[in-house]
PDB file of N, CA and C in Angstrom:
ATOM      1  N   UNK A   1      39.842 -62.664   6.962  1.00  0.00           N
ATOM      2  CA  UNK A   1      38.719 -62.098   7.671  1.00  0.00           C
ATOM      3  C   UNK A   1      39.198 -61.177   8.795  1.00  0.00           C
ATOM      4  N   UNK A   2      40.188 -61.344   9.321  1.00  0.00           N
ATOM      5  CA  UNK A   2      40.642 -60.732  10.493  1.00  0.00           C
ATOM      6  C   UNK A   2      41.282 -59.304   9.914  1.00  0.00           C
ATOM      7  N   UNK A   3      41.952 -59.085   8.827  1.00  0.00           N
ATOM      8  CA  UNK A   3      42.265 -58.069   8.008  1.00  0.00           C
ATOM      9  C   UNK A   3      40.908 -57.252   7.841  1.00  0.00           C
ATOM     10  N   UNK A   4      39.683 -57.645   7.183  1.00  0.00           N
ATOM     11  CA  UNK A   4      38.624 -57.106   6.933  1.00  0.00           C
ATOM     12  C   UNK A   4      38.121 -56.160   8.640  1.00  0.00           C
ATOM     13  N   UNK A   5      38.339 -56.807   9.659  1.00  0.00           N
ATOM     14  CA  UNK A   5      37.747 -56.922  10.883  1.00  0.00           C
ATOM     15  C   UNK A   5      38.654 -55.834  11.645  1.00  0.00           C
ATOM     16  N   UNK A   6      40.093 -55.726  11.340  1.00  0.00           N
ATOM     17  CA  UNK A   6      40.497 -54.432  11.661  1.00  0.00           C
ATOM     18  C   UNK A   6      40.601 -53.270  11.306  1.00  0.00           C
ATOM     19  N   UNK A   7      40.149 -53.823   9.480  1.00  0.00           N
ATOM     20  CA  UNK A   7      40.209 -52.476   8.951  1.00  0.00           C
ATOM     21  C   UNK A   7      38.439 -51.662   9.078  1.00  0.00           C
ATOM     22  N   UNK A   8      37.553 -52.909   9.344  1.00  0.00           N
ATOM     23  CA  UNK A   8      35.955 -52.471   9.506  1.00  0.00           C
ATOM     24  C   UNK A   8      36.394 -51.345  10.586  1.00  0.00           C
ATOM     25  N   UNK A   9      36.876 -51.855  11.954  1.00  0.00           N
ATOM     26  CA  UNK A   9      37.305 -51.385  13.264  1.00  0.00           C
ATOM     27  C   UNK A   9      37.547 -50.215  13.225  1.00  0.00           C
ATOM     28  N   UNK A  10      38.966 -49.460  12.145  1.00  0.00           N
ATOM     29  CA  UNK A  10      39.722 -48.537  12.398  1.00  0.00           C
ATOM     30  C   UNK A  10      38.854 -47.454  11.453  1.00  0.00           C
ATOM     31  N   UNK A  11      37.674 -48.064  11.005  1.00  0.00           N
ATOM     32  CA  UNK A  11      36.790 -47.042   9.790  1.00  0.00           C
ATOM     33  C   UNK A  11      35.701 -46.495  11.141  1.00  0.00           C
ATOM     34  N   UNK A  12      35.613 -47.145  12.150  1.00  0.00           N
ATOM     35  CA  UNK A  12      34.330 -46.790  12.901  1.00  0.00           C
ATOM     36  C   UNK A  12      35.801 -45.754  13.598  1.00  0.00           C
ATOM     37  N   UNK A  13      36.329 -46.023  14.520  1.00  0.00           N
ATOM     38  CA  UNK A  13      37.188 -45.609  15.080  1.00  0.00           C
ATOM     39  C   UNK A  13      37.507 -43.795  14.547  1.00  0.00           C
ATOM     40  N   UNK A  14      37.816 -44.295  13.566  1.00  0.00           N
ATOM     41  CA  UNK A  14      37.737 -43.047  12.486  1.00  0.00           C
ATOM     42  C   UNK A  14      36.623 -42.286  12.345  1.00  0.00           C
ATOM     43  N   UNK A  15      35.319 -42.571  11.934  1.00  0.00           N
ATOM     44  CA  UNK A  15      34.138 -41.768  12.192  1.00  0.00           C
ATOM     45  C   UNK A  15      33.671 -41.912  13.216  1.00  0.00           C
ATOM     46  N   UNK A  16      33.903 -42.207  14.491  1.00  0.00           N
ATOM     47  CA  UNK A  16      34.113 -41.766  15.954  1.00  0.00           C
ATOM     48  C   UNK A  16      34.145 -40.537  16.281  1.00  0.00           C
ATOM     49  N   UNK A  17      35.743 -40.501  16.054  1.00  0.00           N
ATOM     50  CA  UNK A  17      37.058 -39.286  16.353  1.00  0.00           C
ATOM     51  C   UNK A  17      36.512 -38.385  15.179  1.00  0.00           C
ATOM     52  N   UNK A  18      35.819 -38.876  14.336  1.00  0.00           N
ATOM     53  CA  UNK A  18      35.446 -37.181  13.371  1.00  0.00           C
ATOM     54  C   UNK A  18      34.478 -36.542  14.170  1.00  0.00           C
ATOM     55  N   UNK A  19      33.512 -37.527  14.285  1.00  0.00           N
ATOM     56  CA  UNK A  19      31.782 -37.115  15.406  1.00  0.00           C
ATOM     57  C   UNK A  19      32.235 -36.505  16.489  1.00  0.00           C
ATOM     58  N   UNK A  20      33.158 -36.871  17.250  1.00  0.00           N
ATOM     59  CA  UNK A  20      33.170 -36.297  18.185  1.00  0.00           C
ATOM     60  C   UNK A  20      33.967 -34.879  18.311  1.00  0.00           C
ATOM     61  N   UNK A  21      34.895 -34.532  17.178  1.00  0.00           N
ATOM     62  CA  UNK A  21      35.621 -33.718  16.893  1.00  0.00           C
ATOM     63  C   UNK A  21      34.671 -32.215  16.429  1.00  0.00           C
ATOM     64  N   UNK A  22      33.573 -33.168  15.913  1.00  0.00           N
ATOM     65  CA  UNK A  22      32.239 -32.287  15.023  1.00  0.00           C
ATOM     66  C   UNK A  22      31.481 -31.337  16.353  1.00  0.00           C
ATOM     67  N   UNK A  23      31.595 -32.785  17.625  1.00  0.00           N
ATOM     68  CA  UNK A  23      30.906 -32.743  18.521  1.00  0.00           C
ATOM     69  C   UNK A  23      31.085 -31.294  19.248  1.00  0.00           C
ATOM     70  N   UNK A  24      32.510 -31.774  19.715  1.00  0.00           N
ATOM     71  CA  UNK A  24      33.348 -30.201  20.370  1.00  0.00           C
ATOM     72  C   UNK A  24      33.124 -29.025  19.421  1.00  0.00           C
ATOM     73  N   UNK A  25      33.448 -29.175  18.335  1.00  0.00           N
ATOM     74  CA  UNK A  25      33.335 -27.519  17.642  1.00  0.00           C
ATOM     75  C   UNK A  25      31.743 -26.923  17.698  1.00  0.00           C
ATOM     76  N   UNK A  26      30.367 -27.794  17.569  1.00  0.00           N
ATOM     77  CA  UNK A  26      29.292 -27.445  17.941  1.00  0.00           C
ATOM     78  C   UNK A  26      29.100 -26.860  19.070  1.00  0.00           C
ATOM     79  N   UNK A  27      29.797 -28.184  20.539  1.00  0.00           N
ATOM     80  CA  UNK A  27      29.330 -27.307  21.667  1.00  0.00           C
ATOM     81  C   UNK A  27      29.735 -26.130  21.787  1.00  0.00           C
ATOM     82  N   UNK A  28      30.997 -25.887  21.216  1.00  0.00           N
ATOM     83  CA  UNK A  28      31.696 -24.442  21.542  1.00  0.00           C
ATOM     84  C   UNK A  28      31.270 -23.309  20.805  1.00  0.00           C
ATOM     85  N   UNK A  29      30.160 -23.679  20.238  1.00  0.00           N
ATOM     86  CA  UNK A  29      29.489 -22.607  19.376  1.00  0.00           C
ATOM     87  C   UNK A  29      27.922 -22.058  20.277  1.00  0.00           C
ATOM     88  N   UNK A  30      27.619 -23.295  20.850  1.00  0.00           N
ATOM     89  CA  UNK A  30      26.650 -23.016  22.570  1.00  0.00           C
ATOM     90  C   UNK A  30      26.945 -22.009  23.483  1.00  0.00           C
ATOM     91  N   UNK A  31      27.950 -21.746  23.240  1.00  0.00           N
ATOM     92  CA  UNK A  31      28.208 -19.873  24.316  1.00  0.00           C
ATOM     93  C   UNK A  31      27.711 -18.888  23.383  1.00  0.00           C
ATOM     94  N   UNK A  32      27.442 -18.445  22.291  1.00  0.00           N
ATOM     95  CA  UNK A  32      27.432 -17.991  21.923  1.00  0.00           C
ATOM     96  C   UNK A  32      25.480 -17.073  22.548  1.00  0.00           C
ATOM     97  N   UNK A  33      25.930 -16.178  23.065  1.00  0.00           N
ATOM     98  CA  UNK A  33      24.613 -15.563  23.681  1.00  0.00           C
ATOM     99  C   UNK A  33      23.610 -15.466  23.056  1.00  0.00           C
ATOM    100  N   UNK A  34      22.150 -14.992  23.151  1.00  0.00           N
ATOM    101  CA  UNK A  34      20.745 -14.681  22.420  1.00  0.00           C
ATOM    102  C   UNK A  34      21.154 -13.355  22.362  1.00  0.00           C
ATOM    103  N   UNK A  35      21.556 -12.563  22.973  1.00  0.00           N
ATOM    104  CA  UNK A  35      22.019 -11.498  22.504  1.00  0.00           C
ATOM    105  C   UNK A  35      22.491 -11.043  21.314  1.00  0.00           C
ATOM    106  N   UNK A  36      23.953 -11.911  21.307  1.00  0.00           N
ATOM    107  CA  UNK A  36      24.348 -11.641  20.000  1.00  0.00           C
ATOM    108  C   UNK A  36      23.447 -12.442  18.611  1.00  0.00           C
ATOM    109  N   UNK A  37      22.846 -13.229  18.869  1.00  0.00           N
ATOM    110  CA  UNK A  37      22.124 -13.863  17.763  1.00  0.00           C
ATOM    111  C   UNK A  37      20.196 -12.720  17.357  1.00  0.00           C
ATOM    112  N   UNK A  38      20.400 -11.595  18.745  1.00  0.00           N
ATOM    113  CA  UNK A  38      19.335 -10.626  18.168  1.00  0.00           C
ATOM    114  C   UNK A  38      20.219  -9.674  18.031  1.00  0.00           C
ATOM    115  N   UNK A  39      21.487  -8.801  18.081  1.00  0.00           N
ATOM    116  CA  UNK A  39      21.810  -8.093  17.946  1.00  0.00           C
ATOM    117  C   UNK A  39      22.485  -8.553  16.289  1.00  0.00           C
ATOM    118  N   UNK A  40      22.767  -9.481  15.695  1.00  0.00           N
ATOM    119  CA  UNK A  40      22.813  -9.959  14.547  1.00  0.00           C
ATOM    120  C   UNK A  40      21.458  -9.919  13.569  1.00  0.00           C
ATOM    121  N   UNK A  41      20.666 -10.336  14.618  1.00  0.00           N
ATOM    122  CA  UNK A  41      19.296 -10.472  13.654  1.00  0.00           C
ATOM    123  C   UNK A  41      19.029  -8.893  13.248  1.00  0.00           C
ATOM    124  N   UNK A  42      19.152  -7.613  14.221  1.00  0.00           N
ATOM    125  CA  UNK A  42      18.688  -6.536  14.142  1.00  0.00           C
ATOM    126  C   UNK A  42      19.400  -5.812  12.897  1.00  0.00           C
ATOM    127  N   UNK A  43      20.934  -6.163  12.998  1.00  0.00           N
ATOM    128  CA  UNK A  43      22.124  -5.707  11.985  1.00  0.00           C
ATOM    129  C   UNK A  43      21.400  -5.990  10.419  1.00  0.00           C
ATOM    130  N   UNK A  44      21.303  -7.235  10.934  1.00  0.00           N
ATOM    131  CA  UNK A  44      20.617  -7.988   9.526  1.00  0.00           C
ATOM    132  C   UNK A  44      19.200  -7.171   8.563  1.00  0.00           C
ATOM    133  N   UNK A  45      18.348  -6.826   9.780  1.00  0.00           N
ATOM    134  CA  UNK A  45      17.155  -6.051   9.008  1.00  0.00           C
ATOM    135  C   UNK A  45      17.262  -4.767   8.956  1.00  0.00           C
ATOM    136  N   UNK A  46      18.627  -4.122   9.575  1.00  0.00           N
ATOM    137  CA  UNK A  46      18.481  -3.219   8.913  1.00  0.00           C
ATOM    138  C   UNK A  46      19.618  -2.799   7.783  1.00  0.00           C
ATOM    139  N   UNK A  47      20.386  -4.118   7.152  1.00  0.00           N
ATOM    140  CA  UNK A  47      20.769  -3.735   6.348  1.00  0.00           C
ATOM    141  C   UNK A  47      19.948  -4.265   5.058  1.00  0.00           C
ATOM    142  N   UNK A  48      18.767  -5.233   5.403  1.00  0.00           N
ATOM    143  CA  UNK A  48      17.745  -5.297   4.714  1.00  0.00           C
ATOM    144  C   UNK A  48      17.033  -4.175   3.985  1.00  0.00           C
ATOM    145  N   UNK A  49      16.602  -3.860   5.710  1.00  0.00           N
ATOM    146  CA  UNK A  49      15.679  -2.052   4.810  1.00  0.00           C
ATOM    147  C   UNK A  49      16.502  -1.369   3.848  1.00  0.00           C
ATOM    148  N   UNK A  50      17.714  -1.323   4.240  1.00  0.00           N
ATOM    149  CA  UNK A  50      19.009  -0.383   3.781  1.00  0.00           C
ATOM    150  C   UNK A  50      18.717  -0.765   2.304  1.00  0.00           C
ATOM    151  N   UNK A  51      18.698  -2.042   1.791  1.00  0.00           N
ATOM    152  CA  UNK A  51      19.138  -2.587   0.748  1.00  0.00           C
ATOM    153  C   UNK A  51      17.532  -2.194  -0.089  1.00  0.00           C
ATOM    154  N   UNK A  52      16.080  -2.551   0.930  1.00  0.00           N
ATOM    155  CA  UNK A  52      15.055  -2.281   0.086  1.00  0.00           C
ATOM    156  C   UNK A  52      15.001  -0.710  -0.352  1.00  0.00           C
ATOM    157  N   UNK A  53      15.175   0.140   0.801  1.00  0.00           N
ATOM    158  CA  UNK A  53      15.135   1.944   0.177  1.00  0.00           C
ATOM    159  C   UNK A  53      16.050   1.981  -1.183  1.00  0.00           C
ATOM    160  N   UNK A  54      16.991   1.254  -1.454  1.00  0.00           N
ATOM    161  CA  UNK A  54      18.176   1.945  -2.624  1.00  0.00           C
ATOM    162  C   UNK A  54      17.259   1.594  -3.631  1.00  0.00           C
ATOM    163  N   UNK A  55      16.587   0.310  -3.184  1.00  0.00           N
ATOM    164  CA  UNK A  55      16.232  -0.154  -4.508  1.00  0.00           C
ATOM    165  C   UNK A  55      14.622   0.568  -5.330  1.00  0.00           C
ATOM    166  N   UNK A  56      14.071   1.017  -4.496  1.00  0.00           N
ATOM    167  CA  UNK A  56      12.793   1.180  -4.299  1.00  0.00           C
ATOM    168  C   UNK A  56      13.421   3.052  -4.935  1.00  0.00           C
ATOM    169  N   UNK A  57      14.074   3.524  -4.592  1.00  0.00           N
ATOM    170  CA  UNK A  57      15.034   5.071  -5.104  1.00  0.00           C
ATOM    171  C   UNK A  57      15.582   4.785  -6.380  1.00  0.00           C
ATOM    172  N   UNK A  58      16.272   3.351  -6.891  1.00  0.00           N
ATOM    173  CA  UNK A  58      16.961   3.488  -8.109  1.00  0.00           C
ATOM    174  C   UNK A  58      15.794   3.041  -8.980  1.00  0.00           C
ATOM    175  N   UNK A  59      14.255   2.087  -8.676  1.00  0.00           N
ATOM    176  CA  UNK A  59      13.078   2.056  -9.353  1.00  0.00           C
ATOM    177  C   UNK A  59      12.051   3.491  -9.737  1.00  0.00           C
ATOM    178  N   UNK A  60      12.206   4.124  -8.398  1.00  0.00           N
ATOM    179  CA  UNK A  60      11.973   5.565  -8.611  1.00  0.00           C
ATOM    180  C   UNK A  60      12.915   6.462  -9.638  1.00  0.00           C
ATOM    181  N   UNK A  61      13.387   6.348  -9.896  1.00  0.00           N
ATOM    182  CA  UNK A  61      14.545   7.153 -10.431  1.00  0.00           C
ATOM    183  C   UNK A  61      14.456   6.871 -11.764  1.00  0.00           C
ATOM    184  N   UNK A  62      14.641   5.290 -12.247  1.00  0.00           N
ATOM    185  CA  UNK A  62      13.873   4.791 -13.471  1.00  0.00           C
ATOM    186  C   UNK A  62      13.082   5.070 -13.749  1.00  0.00           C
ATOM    187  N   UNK A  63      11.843   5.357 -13.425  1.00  0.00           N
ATOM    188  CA  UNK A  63      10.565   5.563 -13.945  1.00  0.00           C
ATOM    189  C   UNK A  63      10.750   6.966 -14.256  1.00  0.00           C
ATOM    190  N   UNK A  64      10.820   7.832 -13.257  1.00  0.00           N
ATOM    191  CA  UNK A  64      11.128   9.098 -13.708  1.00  0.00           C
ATOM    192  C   UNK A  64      11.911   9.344 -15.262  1.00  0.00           C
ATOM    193  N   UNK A  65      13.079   8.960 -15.373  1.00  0.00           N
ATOM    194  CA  UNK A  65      13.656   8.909 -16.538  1.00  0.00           C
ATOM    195  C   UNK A  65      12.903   8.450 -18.417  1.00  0.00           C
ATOM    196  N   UNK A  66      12.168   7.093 -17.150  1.00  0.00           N
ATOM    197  CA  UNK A  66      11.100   6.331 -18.588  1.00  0.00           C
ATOM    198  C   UNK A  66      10.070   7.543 -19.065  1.00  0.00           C
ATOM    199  N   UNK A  67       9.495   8.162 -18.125  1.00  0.00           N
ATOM    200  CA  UNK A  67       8.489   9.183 -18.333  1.00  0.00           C
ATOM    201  C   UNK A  67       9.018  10.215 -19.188  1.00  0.00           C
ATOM    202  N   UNK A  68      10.471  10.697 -18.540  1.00  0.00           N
ATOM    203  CA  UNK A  68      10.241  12.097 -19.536  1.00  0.00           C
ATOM    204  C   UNK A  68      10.916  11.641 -20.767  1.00  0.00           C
ATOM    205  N   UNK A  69      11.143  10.513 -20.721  1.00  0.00           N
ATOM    206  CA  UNK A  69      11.129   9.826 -22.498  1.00  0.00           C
ATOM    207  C   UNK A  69      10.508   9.783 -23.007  1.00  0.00           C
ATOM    208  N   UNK A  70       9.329   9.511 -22.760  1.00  0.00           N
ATOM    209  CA  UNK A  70       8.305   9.191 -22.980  1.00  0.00           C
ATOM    210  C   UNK A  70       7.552  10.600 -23.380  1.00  0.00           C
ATOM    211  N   UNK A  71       8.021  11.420 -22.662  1.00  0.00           N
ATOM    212  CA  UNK A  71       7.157  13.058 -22.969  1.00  0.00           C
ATOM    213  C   UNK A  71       7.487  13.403 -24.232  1.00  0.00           C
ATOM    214  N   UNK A  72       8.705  13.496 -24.302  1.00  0.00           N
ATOM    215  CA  UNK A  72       9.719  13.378 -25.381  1.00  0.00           C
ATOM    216  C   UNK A  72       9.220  13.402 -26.534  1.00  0.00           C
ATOM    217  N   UNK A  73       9.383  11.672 -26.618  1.00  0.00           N
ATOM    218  CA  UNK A  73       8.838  11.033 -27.711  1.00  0.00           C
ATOM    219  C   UNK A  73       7.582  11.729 -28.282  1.00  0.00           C
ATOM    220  N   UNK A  74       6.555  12.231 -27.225  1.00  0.00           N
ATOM    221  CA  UNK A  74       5.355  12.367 -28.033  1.00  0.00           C
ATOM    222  C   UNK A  74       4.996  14.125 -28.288  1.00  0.00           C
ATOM    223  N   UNK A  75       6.012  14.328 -27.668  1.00  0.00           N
ATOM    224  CA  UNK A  75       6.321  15.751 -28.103  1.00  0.00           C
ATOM    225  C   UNK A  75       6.559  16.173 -29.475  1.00  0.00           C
ATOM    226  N   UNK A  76       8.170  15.026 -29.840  1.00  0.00           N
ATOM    227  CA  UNK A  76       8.236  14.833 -31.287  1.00  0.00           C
ATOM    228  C   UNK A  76       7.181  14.493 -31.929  1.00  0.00           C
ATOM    229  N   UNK A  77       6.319  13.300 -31.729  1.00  0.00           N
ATOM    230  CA  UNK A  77       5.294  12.914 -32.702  1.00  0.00           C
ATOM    231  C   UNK A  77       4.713  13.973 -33.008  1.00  0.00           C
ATOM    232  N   UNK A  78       4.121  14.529 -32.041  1.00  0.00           N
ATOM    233  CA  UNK A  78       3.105  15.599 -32.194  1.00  0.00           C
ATOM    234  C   UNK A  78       3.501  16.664 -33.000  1.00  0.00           C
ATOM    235  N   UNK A  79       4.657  17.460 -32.714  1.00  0.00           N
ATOM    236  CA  UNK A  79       5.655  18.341 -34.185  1.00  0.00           C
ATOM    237  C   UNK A  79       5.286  17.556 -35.752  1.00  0.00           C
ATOM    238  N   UNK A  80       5.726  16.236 -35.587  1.00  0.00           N
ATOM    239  CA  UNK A  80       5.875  15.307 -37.073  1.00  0.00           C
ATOM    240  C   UNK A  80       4.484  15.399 -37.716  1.00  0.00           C
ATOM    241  N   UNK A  81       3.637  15.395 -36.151  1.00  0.00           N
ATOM    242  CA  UNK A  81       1.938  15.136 -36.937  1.00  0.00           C
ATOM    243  C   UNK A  81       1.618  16.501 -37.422  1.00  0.00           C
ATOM    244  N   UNK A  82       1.966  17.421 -36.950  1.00  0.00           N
ATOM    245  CA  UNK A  82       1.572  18.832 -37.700  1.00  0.00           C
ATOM    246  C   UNK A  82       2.520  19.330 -38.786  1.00  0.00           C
ATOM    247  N   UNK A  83       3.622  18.920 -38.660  1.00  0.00           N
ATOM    248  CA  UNK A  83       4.365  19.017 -40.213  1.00  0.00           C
ATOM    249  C   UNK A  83       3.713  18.604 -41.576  1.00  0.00           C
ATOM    250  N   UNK A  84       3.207  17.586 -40.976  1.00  0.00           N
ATOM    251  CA  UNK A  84       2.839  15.903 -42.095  1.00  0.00           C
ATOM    252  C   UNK A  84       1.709  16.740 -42.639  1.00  0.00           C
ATOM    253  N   UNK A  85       0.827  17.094 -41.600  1.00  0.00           N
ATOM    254  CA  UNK A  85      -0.463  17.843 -41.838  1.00  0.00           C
ATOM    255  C   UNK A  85      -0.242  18.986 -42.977  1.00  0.00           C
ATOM    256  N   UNK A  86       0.429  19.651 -42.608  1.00  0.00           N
ATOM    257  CA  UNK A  86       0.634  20.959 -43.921  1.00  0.00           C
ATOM    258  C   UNK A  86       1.503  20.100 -44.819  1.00  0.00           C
ATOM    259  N   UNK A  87       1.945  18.897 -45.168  1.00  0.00           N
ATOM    260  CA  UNK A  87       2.340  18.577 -46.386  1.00  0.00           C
ATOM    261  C   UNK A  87       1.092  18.174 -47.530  1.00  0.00           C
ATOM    262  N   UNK A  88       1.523  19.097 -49.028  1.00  0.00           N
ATOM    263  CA  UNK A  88       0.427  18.773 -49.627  1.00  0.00           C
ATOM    264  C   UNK A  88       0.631  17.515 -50.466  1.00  0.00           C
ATOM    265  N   UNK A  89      -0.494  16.806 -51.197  1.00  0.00           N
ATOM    266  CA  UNK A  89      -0.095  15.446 -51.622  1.00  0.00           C
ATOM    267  C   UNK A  89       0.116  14.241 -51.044  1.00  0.00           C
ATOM    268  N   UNK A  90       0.073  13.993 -49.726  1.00  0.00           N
ATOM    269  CA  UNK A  90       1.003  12.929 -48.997  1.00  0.00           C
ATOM    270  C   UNK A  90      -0.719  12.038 -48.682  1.00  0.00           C
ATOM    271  N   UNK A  91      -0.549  11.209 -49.059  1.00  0.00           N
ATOM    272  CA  UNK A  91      -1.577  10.195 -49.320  1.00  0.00           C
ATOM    273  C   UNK A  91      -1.667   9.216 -47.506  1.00  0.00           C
ATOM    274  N   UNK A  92      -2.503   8.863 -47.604  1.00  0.00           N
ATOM    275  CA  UNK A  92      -2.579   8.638 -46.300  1.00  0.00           C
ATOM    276  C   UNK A  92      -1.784   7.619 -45.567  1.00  0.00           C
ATOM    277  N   UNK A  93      -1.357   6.632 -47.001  1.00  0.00           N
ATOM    278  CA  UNK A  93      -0.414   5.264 -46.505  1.00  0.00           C
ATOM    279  C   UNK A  93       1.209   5.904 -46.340  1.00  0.00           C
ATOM    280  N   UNK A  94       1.340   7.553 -46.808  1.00  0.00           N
ATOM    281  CA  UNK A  94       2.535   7.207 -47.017  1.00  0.00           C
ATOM    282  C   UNK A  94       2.841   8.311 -45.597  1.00  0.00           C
ATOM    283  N   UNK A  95       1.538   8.973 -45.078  1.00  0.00           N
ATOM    284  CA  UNK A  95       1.583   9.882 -43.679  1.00  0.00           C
ATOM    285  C   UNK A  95       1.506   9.060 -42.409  1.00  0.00           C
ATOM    286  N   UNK A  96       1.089   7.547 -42.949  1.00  0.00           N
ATOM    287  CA  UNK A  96       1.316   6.744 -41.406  1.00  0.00           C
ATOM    288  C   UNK A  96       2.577   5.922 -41.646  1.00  0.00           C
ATOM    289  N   UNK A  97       3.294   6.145 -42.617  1.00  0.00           N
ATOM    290  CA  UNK A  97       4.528   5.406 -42.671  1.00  0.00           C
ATOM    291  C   UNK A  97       5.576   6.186 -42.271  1.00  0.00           C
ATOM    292  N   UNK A  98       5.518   7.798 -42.288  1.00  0.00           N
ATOM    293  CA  UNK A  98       6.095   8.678 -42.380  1.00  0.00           C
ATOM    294  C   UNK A  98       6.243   8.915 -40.547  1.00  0.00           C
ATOM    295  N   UNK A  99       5.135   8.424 -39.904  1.00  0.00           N
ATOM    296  CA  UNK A  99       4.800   8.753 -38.386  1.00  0.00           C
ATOM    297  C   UNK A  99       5.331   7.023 -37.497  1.00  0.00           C
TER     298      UNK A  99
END
């Protein structure tokens, strides 16, 4: 029992000296000014905005691209639909298969 009773001992002892070890590195983080914790905060939003404009420019930029694909595309159709049109014979299942 007395074995159990020093080793209970040297386990508190031990998470003592950690707590309090925890203790010191916290307080010494207590200097740390409001200043620098708004001059951090400010850094912070504006590398926020920073980060929303790129994204909000490379979504812009996409769409643009989707569109004139999109013009594209129906540019071609529209050629195919007036080709199709002056073809003679072409039955109607085989002018929407053809489009």
């Amino acid at each position: 029992m007395r074995k159990e009773m020093i080793s209970m001992d040297a386990k508190l002892v031990f998470l003592w000296m950690t707590w309090k070890k925890k203790k010191k590195i916290s307080n010494a983080s207590d200097h740390i000014s409001s200043t620098s914790f708004t001059n951090a905060a400010t850094l912070l939003a504006e590398n926020i905005r920073t980060v929303g404009l790129e994204i909000s420019r490379s979504i812009f930029s996409e769409v643009l691209i989707q569109q004139k694909s999109e013009m594209t595309i129906q540019k071609s159709a529209l050629k195919l639909y007036q080709t199709l049109c002056e073809v003679e014979g072409l039955t109607e299942d085989k002018y929407y298969h053809a489009l």
